[in-house]
Each structure stands twice: as structure tokens, then as C-alpha cells.
N, C-alpha and C. Protein backbone atom coordinates (compact mmCIF):
# COMPACT_ATOMS: atom_id res chain seq x y z
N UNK A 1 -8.95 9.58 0.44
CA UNK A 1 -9.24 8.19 0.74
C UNK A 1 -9.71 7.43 -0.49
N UNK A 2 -10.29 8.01 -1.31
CA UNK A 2 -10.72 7.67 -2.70
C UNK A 2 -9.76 6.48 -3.45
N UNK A 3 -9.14 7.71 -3.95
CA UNK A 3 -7.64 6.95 -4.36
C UNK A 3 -6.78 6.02 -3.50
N UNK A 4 -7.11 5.75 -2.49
CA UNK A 4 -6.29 5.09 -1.50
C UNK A 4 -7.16 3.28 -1.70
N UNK A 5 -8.34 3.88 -2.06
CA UNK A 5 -9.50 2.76 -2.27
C UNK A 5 -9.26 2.19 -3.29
N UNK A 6 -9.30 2.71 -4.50
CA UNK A 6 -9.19 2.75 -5.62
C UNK A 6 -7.76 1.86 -5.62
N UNK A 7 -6.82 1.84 -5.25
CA UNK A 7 -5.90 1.48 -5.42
C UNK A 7 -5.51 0.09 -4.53
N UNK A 8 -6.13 -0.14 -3.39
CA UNK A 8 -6.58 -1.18 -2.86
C UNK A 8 -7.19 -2.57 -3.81
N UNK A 9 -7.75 -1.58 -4.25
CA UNK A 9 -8.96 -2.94 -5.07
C UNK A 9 -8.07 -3.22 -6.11
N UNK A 10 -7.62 -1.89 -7.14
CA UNK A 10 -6.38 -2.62 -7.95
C UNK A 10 -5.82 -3.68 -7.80
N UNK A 11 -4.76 -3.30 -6.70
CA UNK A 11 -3.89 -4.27 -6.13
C UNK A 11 -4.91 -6.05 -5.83
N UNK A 12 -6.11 -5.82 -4.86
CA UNK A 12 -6.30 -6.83 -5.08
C UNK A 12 -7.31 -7.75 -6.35
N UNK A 13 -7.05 -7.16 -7.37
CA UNK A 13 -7.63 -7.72 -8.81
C UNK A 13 -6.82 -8.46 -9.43
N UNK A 14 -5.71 -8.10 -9.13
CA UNK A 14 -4.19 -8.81 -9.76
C UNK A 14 -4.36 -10.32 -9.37
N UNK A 15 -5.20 -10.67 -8.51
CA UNK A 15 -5.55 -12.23 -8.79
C UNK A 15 -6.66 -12.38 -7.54
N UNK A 16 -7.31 -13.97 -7.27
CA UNK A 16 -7.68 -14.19 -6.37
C UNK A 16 -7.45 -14.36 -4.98
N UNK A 17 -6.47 -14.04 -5.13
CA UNK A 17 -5.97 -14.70 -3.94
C UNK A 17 -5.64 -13.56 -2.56
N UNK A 18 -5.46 -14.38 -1.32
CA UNK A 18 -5.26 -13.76 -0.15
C UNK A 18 -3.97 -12.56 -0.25
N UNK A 19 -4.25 -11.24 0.26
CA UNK A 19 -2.97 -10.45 0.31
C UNK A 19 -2.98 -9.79 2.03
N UNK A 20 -1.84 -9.92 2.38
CA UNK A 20 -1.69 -9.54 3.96
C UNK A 20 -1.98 -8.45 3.79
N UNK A 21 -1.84 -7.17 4.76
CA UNK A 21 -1.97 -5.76 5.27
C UNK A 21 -0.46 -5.44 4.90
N UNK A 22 0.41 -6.14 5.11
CA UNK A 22 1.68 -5.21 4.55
C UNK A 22 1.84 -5.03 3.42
N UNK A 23 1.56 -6.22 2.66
CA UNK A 23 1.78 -6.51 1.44
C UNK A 23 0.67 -5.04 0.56
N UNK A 24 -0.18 -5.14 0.89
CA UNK A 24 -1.38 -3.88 0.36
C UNK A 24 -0.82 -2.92 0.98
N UNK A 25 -0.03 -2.05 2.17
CA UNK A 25 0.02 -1.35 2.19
C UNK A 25 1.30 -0.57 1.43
N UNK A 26 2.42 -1.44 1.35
CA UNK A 26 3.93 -1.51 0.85
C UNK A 26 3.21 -1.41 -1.08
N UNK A 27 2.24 -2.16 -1.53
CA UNK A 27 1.87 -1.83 -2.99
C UNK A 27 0.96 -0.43 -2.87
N UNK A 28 0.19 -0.56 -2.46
CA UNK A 28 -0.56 1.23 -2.42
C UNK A 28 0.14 2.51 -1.85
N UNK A 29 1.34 2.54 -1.32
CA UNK A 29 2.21 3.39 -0.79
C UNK A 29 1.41 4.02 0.36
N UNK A 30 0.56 3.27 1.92
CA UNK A 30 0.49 3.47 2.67
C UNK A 30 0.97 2.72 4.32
N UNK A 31 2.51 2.14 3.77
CA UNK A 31 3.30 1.33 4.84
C UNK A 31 3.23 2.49 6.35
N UNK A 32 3.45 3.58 5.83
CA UNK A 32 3.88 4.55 7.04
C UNK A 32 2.78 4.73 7.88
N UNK A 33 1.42 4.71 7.82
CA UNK A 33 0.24 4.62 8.52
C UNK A 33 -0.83 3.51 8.67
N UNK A 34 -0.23 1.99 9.14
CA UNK A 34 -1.08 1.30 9.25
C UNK A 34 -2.58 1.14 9.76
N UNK A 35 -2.30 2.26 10.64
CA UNK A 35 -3.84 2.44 11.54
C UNK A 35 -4.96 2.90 10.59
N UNK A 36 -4.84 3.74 9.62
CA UNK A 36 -6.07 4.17 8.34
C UNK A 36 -6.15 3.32 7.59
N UNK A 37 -4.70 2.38 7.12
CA UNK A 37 -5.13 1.40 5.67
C UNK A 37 -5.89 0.19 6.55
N UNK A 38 -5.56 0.12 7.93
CA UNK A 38 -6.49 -0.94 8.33
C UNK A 38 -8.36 -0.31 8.98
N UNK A 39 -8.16 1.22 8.70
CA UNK A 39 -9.54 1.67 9.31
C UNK A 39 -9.87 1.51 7.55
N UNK A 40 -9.66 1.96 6.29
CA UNK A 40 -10.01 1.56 5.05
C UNK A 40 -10.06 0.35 4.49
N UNK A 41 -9.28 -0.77 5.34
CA UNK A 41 -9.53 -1.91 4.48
C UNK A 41 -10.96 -2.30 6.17
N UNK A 42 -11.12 -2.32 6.81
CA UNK A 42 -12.67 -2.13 7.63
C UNK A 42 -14.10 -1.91 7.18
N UNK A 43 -13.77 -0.44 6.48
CA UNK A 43 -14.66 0.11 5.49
C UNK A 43 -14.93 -0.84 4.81
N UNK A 44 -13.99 -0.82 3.75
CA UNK A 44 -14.37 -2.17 2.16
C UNK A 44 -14.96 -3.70 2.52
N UNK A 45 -14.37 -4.03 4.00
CA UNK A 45 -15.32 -5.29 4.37
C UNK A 45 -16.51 -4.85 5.02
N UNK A 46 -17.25 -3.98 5.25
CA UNK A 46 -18.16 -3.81 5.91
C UNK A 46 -19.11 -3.58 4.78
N UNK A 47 -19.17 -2.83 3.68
CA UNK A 47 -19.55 -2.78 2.48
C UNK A 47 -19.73 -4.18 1.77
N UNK A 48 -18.70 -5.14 2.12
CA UNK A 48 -18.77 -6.45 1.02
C UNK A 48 -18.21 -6.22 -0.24
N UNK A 49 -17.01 -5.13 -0.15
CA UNK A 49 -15.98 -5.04 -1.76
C UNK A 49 -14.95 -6.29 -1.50
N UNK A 50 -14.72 -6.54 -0.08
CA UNK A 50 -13.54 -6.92 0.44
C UNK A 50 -13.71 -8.08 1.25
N UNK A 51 -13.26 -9.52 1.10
CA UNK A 51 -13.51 -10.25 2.51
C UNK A 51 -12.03 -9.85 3.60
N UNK A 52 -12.38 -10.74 4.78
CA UNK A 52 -11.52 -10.37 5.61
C UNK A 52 -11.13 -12.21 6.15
N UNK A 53 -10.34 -12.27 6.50
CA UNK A 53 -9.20 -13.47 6.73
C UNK A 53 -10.44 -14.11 7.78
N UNK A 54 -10.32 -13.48 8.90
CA UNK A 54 -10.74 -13.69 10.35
C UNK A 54 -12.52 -13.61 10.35
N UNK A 55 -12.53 -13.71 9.05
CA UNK A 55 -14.49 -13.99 9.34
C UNK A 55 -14.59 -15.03 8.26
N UNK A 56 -13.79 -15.86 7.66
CA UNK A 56 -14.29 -16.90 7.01
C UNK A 56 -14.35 -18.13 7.95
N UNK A 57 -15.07 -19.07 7.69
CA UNK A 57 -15.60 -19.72 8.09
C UNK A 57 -13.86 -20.81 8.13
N UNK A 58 -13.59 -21.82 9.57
CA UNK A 58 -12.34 -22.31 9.42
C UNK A 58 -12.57 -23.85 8.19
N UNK A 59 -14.06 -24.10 8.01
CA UNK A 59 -13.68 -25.45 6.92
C UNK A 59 -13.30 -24.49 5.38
N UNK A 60 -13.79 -23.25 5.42
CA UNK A 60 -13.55 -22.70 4.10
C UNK A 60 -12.14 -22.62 4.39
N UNK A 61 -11.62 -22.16 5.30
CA UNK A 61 -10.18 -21.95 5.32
C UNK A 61 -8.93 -22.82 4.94
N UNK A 62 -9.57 -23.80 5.83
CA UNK A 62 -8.95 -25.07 5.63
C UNK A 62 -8.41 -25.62 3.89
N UNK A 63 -9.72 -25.50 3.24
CA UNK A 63 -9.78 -25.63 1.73
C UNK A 63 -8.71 -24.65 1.27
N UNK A 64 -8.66 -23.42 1.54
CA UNK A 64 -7.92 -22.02 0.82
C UNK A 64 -6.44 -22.45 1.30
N UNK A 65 -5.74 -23.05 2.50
CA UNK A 65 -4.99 -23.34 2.27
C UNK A 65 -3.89 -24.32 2.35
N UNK A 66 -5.44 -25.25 1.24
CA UNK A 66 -4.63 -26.70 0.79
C UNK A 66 -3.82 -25.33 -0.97
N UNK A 67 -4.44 -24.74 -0.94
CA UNK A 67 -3.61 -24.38 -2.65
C UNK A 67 -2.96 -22.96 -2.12
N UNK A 68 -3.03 -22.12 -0.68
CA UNK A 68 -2.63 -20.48 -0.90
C UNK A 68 -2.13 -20.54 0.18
N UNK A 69 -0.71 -19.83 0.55
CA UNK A 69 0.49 -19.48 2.03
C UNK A 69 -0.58 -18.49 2.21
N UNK A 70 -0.85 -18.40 4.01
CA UNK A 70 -1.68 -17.22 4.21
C UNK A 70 -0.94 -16.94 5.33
N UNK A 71 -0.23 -15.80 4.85
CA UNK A 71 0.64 -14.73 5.81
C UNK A 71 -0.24 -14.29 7.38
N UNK A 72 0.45 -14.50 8.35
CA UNK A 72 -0.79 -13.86 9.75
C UNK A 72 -2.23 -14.16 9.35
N UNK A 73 -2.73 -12.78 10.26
CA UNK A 73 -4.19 -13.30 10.20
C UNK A 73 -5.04 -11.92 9.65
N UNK A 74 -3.99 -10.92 9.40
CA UNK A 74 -4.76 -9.34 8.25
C UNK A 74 -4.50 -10.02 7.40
N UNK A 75 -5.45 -10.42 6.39
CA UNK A 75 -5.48 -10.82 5.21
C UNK A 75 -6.70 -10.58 4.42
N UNK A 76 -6.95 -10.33 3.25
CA UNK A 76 -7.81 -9.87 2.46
C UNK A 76 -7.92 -10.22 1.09
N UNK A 77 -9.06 -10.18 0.12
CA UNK A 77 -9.22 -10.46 -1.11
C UNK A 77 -10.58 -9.65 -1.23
N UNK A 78 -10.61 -9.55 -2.50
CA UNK A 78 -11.93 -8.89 -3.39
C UNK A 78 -13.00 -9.94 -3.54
N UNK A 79 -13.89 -9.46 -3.03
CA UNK A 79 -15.15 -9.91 -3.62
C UNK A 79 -15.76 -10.02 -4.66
N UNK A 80 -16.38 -10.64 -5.74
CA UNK A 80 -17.12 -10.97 -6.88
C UNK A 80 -17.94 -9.25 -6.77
N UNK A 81 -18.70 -8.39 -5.81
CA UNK A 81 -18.93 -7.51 -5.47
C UNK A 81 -17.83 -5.98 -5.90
N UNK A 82 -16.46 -6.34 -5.00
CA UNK A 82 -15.65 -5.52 -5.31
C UNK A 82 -14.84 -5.53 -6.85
N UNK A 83 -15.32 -6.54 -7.50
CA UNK A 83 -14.81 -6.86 -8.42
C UNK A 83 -15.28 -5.84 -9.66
N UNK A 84 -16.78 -6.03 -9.73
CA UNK A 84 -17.70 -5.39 -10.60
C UNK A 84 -17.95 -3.81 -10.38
N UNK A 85 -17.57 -3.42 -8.85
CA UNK A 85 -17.40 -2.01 -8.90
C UNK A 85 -16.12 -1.36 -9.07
N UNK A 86 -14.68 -1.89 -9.21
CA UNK A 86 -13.65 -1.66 -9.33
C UNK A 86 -13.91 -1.84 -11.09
N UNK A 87 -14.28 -2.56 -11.74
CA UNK A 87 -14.28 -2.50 -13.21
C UNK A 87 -15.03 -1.25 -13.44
N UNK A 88 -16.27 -1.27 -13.16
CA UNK A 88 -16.72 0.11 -13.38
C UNK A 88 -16.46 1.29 -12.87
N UNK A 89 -15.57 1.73 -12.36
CA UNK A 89 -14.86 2.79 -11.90
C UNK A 89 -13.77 3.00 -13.01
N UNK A 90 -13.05 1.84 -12.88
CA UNK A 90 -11.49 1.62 -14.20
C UNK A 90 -12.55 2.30 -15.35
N UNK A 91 -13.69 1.29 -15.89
CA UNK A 91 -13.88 1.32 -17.36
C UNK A 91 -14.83 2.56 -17.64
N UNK A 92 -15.62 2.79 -16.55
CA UNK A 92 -16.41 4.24 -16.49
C UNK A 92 -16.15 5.53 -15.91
N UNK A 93 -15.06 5.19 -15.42
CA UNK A 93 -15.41 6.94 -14.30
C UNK A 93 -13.88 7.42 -14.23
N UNK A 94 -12.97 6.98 -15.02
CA UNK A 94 -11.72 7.37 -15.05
C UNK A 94 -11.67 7.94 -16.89
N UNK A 95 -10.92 8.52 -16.94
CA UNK A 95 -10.22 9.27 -17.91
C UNK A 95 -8.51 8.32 -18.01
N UNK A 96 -8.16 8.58 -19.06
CA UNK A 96 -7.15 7.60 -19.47
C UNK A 96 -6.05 8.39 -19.23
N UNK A 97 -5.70 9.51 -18.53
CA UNK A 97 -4.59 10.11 -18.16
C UNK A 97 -4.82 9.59 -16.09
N UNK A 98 -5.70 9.87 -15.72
CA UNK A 98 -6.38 9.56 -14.31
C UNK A 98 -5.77 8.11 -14.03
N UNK A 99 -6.03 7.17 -15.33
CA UNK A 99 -5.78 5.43 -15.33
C UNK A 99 -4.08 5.47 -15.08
N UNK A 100 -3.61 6.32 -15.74
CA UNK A 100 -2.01 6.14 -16.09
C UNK A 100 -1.12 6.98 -14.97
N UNK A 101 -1.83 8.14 -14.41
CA UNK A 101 -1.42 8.08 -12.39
C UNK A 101 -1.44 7.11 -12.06
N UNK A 102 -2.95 6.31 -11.92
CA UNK A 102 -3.07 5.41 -11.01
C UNK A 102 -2.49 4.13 -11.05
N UNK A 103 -1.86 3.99 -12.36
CA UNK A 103 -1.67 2.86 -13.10
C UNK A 103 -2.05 1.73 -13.16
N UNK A 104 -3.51 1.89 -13.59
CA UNK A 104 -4.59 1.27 -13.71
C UNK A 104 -4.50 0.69 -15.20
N UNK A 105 -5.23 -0.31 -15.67
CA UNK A 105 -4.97 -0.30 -17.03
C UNK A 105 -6.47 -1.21 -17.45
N UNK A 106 -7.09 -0.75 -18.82
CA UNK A 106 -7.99 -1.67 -19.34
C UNK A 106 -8.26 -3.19 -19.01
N UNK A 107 -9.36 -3.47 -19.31
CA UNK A 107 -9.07 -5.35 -19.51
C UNK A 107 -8.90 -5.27 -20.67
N UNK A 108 -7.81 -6.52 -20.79
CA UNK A 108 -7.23 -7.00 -21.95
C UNK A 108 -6.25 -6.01 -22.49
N UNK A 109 -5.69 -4.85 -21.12
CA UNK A 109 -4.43 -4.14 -22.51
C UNK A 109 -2.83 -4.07 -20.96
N UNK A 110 -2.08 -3.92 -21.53
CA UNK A 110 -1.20 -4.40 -20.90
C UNK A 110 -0.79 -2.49 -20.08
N UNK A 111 0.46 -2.28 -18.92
CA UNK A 111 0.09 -1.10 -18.91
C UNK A 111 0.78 0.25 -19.34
């Protein structure tokens, strides 16, 4: 589940913005079992790595999408929270062969 996490948050670092449940599961290579990537993306919002679509508030929503298409209503993004522990995992707790499985890559280096 680690790596399944780990690779979650990746995916959603690649920008700010909203990503559906397919879309995260079809990039982390867990399309075939929706029922765990949605009991793991549960986890990460219950923690606060992760917001969740269906608990923001609808005037915040409203705002998110005058500028972002928001696919259904599984939708997700990283937290300022998930942000700072996904860097320190990348920049501390991986080994640079570990980064290049995961294909993870530095800030500031391409991959």
C-alpha cells in the first residue's frame, strides 16, 4: 500500500489541480481494483495529505470551477500538508535507484 501511496501523491504533485479516481487510478496502475484505490485515497483524506471533491465547501467550488473541468464527483488534489510529506519522502527516504522504479524525480531535475 506504501507504494501505491507514494505514487498517488506523485501523480497528484504534477500540478494543483483536481484529478478524478480514474484518472489516478489508470496513472498509478490500480484501474483493475477500484474498491482499495478508493479505500486509499479515504485514508489520505482522513489524514489531510489529500482533499476530497464532496467536502469542499459549494462557494469554494463554485470559484475552482470558474478556471478547472471537474470530472464527476471522485475527485481529489494534494494538500499544502501532502505536499511537504511527499517532498520529504522523494528528497529523504528514497534512494535514487527506489526514485527511478517509482519514477519519481528531484525538484528541479527532469526524469
Amino acid at each position: 500500500m506504501g507504494e501505491i501511496n507514494v505514487k498517488i501523491l506523485g501523480y497528484l504533485m504534477t500540478d494543483r489541480n483536481w484529478k478524478n479516481i480514474r484518472d489516478i487510478g489508470l496513472h498509478v496502475g490500480t484501474e483493475q481494483n477500484p474498491d482499495r484505490l478508493k479505500y486509499q485515497l479515504d485514508d489520505l483524506v482522513k489524514r489531510q495529505i489529500i482533499d476530497y471533491w464532496e467536502n469542499i465547501p459549494d462557494s469554494e467550488k463554485k470559484k475552482i470551477m470558474q478556471h478547472e473541468e471537474i470530472k464527476g464527483k471522485n475527485n481529489y488534489r494534494i494538500t499544502d500538508k501532502g505536499r511537504e510529506k511527499f517532498e520529504k519522502i522523494r528528497n529523504d527516504c528514497l534512494d535514487e535507484d527506489t526514485k527511478t522504479i517509482l519514477r519519481m524525480q528531484r525538484a528541479g531535475t527532469e526524469n
